[in-house]
N, C-alpha and C. Protein backbone atom coordinates (compact mmCIF):
# COMPACT_ATOMS: atom_id res chain seq x y z
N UNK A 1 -44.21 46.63 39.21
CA UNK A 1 -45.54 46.39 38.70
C UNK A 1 -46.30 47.70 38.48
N UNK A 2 -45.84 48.59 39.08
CA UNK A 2 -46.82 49.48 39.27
C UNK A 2 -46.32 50.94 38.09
N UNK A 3 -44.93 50.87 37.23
CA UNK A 3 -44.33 51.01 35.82
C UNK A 3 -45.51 50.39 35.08
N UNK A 4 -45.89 49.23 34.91
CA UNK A 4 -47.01 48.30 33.60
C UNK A 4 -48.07 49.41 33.61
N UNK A 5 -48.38 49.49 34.65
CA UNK A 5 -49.46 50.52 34.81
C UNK A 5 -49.53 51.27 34.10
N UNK A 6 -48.80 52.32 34.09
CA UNK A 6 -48.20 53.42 33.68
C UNK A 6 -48.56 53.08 31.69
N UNK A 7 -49.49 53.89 31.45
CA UNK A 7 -49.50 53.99 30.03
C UNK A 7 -48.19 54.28 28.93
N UNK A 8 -47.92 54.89 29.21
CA UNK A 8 -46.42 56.04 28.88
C UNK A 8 -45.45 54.89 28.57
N UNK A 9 -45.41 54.39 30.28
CA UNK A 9 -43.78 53.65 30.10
C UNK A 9 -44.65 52.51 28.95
N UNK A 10 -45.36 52.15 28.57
CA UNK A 10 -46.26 50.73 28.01
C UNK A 10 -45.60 50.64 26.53
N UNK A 11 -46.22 51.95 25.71
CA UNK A 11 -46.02 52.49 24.81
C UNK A 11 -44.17 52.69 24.43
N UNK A 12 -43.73 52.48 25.62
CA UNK A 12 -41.88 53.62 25.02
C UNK A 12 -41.64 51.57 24.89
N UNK A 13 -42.06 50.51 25.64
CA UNK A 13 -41.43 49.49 25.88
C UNK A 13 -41.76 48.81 24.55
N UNK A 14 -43.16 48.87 24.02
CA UNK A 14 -43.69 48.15 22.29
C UNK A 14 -42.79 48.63 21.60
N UNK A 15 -42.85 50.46 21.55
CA UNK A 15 -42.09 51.00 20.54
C UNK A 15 -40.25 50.14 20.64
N UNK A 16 -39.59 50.42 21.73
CA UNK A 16 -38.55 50.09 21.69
C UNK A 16 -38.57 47.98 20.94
N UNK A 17 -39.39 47.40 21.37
CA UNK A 17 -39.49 46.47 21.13
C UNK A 17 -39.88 46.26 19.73
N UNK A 18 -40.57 47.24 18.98
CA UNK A 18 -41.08 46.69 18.02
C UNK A 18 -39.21 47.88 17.14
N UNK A 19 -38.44 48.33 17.49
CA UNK A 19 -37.47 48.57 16.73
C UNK A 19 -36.47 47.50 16.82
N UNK A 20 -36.58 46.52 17.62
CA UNK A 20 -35.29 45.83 17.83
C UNK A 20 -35.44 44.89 17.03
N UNK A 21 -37.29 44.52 16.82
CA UNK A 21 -37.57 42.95 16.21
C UNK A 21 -36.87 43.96 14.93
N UNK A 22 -37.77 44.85 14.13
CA UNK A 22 -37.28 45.41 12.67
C UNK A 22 -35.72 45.66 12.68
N UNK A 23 -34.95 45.73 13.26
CA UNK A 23 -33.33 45.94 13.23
C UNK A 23 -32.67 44.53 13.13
N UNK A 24 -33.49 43.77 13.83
CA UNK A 24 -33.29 42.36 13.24
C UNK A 24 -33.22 41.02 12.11
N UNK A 25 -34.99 42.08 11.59
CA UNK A 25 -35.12 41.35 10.64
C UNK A 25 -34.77 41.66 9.19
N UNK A 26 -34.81 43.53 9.23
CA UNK A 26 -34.95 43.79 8.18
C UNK A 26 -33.65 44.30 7.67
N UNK A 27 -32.57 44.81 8.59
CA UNK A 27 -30.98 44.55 7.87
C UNK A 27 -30.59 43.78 7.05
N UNK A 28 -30.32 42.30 7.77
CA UNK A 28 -29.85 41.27 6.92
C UNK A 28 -30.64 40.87 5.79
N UNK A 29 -31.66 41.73 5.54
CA UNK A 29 -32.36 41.87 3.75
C UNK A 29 -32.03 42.93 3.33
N UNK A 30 -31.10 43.70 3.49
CA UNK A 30 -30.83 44.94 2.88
C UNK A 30 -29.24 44.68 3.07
N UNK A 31 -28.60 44.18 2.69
CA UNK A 31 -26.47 44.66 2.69
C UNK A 31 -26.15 45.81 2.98
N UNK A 32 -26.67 46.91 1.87
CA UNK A 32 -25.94 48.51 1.47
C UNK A 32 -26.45 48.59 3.10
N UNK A 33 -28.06 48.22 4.03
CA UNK A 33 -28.02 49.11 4.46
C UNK A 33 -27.21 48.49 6.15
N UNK A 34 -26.88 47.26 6.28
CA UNK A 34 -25.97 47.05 6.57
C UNK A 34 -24.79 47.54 7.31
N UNK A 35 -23.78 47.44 6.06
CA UNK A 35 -22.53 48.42 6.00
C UNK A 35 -22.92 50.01 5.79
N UNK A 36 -24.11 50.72 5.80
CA UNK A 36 -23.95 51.85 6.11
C UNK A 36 -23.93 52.26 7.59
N UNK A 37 -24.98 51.25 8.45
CA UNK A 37 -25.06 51.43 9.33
C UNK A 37 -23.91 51.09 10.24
N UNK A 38 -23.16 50.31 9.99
CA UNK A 38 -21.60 49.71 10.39
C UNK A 38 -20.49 51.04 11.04
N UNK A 39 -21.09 51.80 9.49
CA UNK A 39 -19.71 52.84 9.56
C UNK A 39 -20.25 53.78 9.79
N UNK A 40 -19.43 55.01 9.78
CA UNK A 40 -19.84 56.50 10.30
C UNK A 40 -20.96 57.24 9.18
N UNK A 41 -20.45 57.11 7.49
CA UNK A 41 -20.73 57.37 6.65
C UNK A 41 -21.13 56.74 5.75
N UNK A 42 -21.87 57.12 4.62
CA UNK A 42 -22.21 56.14 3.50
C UNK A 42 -21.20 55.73 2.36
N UNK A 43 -20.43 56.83 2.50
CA UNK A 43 -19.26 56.66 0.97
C UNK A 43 -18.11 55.53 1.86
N UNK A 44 -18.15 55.96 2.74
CA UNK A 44 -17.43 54.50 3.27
C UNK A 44 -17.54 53.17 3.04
N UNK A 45 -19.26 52.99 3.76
CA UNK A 45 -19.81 51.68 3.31
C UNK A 45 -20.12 51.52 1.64
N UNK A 46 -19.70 52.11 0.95
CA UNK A 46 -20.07 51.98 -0.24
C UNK A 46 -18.36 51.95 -0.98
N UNK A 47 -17.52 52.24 -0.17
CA UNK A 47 -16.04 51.54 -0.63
C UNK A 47 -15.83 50.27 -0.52
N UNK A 48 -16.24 50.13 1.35
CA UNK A 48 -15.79 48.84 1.36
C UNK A 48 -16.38 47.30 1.12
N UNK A 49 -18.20 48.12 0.54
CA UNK A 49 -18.65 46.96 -0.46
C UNK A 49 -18.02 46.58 -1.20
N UNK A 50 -17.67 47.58 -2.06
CA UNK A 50 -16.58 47.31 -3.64
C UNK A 50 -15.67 46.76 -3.36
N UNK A 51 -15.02 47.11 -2.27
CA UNK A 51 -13.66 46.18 -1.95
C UNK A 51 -14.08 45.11 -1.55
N UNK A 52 -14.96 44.31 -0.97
CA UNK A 52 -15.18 43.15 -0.63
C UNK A 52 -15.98 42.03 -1.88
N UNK A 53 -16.74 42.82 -2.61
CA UNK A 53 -17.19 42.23 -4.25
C UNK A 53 -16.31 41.99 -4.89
N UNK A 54 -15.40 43.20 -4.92
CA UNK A 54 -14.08 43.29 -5.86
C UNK A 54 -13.18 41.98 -5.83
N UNK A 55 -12.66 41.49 -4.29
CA UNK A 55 -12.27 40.27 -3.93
C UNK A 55 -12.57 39.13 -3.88
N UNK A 56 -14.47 39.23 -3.90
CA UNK A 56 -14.77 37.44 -4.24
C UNK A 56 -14.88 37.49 -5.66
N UNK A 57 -14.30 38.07 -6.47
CA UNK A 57 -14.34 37.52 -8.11
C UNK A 57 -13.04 37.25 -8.36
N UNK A 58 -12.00 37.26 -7.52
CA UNK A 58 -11.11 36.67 -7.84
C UNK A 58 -10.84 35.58 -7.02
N UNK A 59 -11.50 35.23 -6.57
CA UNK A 59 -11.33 34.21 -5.43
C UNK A 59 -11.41 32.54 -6.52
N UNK A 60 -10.95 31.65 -6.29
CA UNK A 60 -10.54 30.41 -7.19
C UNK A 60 -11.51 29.62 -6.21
N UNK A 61 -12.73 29.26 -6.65
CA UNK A 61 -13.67 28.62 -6.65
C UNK A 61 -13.87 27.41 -6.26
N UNK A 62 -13.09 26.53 -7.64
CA UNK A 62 -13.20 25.52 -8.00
C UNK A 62 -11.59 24.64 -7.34
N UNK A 63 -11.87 23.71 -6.59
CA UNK A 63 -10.57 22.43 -5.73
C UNK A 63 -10.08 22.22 -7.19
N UNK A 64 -8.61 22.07 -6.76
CA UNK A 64 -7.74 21.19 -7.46
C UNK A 64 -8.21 19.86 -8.11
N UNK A 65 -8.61 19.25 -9.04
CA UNK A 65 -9.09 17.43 -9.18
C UNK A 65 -8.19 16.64 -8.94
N UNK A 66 -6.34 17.30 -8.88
CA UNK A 66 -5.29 16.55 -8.94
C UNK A 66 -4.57 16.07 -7.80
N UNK A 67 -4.80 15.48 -6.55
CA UNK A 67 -3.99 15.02 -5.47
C UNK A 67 -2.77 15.22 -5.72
N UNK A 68 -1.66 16.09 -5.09
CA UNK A 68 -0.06 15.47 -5.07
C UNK A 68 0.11 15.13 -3.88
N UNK A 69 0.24 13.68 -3.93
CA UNK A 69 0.61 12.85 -2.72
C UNK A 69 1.78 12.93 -1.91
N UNK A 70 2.85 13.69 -2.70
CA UNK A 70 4.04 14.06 -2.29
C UNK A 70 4.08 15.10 -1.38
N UNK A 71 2.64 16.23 -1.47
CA UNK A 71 3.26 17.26 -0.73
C UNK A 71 2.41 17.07 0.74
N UNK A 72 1.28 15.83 0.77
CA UNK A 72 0.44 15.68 1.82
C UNK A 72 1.80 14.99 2.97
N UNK A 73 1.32 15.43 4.22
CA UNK A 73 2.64 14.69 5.43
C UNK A 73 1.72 13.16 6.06
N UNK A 74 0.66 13.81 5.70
CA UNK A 74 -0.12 12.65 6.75
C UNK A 74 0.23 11.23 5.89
N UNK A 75 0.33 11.47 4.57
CA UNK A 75 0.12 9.91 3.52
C UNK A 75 1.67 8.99 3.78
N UNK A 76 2.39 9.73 4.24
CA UNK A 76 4.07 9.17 4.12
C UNK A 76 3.95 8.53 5.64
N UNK A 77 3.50 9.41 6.60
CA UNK A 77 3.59 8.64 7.85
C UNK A 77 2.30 7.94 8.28
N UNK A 78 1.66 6.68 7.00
CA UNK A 78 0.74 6.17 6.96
C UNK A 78 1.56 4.52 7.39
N UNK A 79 0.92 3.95 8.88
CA UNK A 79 1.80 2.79 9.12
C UNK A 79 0.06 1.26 8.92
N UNK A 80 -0.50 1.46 9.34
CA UNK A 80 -1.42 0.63 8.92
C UNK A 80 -3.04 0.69 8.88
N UNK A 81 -3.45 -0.08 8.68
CA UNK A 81 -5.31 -0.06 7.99
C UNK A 81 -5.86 0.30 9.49
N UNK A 82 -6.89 1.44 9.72
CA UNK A 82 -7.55 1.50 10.92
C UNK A 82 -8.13 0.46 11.53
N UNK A 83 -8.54 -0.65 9.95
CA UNK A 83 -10.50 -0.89 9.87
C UNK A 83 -9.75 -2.60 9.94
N UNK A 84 -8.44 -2.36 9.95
CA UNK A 84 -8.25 -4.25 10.32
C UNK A 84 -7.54 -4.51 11.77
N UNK A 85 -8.27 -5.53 12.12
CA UNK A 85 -7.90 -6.11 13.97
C UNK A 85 -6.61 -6.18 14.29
N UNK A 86 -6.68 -5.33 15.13
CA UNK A 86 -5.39 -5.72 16.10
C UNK A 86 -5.27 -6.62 16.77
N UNK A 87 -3.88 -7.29 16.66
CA UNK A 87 -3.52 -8.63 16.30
C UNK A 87 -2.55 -8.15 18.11
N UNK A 88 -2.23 -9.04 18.99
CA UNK A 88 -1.29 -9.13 19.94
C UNK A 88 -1.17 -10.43 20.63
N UNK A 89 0.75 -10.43 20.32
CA UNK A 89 1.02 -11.64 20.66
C UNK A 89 2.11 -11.54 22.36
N UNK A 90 2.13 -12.94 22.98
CA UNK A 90 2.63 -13.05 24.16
C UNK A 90 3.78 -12.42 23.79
N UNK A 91 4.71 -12.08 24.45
CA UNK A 91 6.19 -11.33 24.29
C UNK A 91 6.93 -11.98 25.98
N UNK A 92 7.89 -13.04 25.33
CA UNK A 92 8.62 -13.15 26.90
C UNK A 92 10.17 -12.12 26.83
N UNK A 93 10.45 -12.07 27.97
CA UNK A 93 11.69 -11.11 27.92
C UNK A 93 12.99 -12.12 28.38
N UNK A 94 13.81 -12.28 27.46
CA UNK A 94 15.14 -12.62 27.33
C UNK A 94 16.11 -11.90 27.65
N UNK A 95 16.91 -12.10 28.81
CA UNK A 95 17.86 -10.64 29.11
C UNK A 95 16.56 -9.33 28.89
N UNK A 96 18.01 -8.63 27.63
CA UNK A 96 17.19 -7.12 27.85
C UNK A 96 16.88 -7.28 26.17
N UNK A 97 16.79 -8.71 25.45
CA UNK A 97 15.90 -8.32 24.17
C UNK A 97 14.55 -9.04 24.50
N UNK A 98 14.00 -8.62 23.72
CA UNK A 98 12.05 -9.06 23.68
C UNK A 98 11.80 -10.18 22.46
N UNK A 99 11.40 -11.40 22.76
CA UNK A 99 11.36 -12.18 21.83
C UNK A 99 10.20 -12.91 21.57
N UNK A 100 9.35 -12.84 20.50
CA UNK A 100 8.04 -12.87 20.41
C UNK A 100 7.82 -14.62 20.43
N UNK A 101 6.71 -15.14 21.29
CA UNK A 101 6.90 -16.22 21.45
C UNK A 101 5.74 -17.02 20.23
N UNK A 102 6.60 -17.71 19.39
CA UNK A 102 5.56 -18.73 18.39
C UNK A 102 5.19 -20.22 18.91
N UNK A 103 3.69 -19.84 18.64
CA UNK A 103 2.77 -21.57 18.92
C UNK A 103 2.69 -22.10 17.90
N UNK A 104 3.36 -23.01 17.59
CA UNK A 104 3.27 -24.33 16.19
C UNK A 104 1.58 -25.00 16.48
N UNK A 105 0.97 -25.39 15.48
CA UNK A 105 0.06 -26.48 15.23
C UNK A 105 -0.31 -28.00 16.56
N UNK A 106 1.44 -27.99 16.08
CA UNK A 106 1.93 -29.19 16.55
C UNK A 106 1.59 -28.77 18.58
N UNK A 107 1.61 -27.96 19.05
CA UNK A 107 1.80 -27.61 20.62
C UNK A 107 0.29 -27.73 20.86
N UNK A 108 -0.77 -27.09 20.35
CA UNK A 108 -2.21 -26.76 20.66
C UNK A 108 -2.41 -28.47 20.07
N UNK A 109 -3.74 -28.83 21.51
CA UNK A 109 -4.10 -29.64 22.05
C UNK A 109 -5.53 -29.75 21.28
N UNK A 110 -5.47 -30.58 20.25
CA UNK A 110 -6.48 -30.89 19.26
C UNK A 110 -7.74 -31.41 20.56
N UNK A 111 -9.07 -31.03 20.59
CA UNK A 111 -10.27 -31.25 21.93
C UNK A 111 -11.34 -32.20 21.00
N UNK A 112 -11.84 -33.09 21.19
CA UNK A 112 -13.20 -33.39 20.42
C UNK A 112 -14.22 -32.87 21.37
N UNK A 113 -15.29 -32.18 20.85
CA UNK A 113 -15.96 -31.47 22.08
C UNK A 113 -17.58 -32.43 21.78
N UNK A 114 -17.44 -32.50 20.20
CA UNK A 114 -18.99 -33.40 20.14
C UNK A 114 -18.91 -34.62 18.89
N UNK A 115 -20.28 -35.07 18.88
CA UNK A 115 -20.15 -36.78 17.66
C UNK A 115 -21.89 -36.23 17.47
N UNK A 116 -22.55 -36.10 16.13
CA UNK A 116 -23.25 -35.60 16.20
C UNK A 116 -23.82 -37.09 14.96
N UNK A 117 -24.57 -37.99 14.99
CA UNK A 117 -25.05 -38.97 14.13
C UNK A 117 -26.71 -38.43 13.79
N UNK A 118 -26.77 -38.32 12.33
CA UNK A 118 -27.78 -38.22 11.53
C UNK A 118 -28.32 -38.52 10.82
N UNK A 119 -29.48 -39.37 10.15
CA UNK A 119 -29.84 -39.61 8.88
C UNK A 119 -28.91 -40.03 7.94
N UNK A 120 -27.75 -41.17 8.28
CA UNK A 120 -26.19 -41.38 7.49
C UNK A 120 -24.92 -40.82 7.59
N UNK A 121 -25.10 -39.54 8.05
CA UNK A 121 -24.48 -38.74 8.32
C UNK A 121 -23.65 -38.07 10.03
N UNK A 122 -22.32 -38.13 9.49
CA UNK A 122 -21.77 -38.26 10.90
C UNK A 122 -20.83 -36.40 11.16
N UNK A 123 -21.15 -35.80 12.24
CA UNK A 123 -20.12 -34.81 12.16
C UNK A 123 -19.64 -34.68 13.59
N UNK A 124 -18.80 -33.97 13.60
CA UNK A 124 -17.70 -33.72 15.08
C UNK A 124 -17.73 -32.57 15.02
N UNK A 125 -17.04 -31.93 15.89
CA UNK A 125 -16.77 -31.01 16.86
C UNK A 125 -15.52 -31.30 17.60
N UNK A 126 -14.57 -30.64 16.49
CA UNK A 126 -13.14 -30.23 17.38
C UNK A 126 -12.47 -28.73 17.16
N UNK A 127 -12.08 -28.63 18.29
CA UNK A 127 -11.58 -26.94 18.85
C UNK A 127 -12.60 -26.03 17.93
N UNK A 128 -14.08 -26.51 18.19
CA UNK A 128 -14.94 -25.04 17.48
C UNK A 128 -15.03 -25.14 16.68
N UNK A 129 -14.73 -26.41 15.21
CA UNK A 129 -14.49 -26.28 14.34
C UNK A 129 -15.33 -27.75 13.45
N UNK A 130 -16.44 -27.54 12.79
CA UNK A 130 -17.28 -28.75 12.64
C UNK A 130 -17.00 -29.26 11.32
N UNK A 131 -16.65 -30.46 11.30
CA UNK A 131 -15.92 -31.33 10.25
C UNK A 131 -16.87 -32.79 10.35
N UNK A 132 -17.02 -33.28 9.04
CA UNK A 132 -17.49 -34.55 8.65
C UNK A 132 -16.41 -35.44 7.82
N UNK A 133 -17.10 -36.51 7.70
CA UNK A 133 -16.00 -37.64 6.73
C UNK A 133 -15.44 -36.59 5.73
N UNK A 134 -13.69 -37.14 5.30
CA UNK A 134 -13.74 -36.56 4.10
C UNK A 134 -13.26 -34.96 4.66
N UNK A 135 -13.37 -34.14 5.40
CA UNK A 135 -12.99 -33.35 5.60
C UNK A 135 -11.97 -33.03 5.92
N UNK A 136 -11.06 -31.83 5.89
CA UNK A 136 -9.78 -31.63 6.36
C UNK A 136 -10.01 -30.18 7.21
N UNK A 137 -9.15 -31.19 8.55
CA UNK A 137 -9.46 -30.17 9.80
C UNK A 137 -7.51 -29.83 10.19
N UNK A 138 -6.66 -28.67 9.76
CA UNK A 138 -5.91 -28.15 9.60
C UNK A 138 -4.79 -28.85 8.71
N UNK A 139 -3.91 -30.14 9.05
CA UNK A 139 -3.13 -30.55 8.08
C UNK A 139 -3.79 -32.18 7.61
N UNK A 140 -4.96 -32.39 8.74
CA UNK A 140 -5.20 -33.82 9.05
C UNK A 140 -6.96 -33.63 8.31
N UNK A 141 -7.01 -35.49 7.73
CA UNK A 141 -8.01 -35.68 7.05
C UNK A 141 -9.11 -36.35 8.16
N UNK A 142 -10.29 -36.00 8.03
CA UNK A 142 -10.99 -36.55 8.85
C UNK A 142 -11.45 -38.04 8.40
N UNK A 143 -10.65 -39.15 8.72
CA UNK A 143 -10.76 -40.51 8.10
C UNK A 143 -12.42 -41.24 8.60
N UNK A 144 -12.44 -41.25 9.97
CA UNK A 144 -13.87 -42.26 10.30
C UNK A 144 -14.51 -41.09 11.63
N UNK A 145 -15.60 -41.12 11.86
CA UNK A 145 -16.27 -41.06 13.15
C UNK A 145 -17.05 -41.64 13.79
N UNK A 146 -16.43 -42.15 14.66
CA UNK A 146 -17.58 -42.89 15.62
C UNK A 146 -18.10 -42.43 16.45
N UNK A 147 -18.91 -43.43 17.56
CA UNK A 147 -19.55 -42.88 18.45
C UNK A 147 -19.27 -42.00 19.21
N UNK A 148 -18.09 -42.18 19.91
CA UNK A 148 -17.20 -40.93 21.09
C UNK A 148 -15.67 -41.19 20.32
N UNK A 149 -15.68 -41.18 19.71
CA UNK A 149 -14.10 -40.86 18.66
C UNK A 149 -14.06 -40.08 17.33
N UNK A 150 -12.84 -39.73 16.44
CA UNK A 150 -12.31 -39.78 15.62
C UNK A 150 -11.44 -39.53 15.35
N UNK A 151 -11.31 -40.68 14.01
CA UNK A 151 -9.80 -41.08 13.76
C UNK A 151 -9.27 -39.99 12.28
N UNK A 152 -8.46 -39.17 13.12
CA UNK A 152 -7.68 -37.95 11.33
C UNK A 152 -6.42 -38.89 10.58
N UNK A 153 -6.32 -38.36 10.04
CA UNK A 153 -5.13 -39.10 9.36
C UNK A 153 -4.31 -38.19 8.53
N UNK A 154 -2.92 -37.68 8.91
CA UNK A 154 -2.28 -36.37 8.48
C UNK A 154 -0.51 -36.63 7.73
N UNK A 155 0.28 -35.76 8.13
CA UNK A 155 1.82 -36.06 7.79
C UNK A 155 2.06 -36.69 9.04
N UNK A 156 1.73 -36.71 9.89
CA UNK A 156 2.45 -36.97 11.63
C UNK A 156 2.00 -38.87 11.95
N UNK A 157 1.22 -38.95 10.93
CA UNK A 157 0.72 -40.21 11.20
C UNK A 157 -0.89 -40.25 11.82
N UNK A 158 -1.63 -41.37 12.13
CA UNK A 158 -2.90 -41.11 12.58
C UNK A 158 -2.82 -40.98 13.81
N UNK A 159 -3.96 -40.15 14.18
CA UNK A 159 -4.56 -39.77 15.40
C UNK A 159 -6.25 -39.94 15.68
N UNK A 160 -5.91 -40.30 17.19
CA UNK A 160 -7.13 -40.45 17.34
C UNK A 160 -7.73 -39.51 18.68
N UNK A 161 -8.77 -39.24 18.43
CA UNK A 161 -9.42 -38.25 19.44
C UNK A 161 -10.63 -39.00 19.95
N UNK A 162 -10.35 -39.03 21.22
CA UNK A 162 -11.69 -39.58 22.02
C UNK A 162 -12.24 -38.67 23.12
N UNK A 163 -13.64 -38.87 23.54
CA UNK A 163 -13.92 -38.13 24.83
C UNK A 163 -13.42 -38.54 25.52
C-alpha cells in the first residue's frame, strides 16, 4: 500500500498500462505492423507477407457441387435410418441357434375394454382400438354391439366378445 503512495511508482504503472491496452488494440489494425513486430527485421516481415498473400490467391475457394459417393466410406457402411424406431423382438435360444419368436393374430387375446351408446350410435373399445358398426377391427367385421358385447364376424367364423 504504501508503493500507491508513491507518485513515481503511480505514473510507471498508467504508463505501462496504458502501453499494453495500445499493443492490444492497435496491432491487429495495422498487419505490416504486426509481422514487423513478430520478426527481428522489416524486410523479413515484408517477405513473409508476400509469401502468405502470394498463397491465398491460389487457394480454391469455391466446394466441389459434385458428390462422388463412391469415394465417401461413411455412405457404403450406411445400415439403417437413425430417425426410425427401434423395433425388438423376444429371441428364445434353441441349442446354440437363436430363433426369433413370431406372435400370429390368431394367439393375442382380442379384450373388449368398453360399449359406449350415443344419440344412435354405438362404439367399443377393443385392445385400444375404437371401432363402431360396420367397422373392421384387424381381419374381423364389427357386425352388432350391444350392451356388454360384440359380435365380429371374420375368416375364422364369428366371435363374440363380452365383459
Amino acid at each position: 500500500m504504501k508503493l500507491l503512495k508513491n507518485k513515481f511508482f503511480v505514473v510507471i504503472l498508467v504508463i505501462s498500462a496504458v502501453g499494453i491496452v495500445a499493443n492490444n488494440i492497435l496491432l491487429p489494425l495495422f498487419p505490416s505492423a504486426r509481422y514487423s513486430s513478430q520478426t527481428e527485421s522489416g524486410e523479413e516481415a515484408e517477405k513473409l507477407k508476400e509469401q502468405i498473400f502470394h498463397q491465398i490467391e491460389f487457394i480454391e475457394k469455391k466446394p466441389d457441387p459434385v458428390a462422388d459417393f463412391n469415394n465417401i466410406d461413411w455412405a457404403h457402411g450406411y445400415l439403417r435410418d437413425p430417425f426410425v424406431k427401434k423395433t425388438m423382438m423376444d429371441v428364445e435360444t434353441v441349442s446354440d441357434t437363436p430363433v426369433a419368436l413370431v406372435v400370429q393374430n390368431s394367439q393375442i387375446q382380442d379384450i373388449l375394454f368398453a360399449v359406449v351408446h350415443d344419440s344412435g350410435k354405438a362404439l367399443a373399445v377393443i385392445n385400444d382400438v375404437i371401432v363402431g358398426e360396420g367397422d373392421y377391427y384387424d381381419d374381423y367385421k364389427v357386425v352388432k354391439i350391444g350392451l356388454d358385447s360384440v359380435k365380429l364376424e371374420g375368416p375364422d367364423g364369428n366371435k363374440m366378445l363380452e365383459f
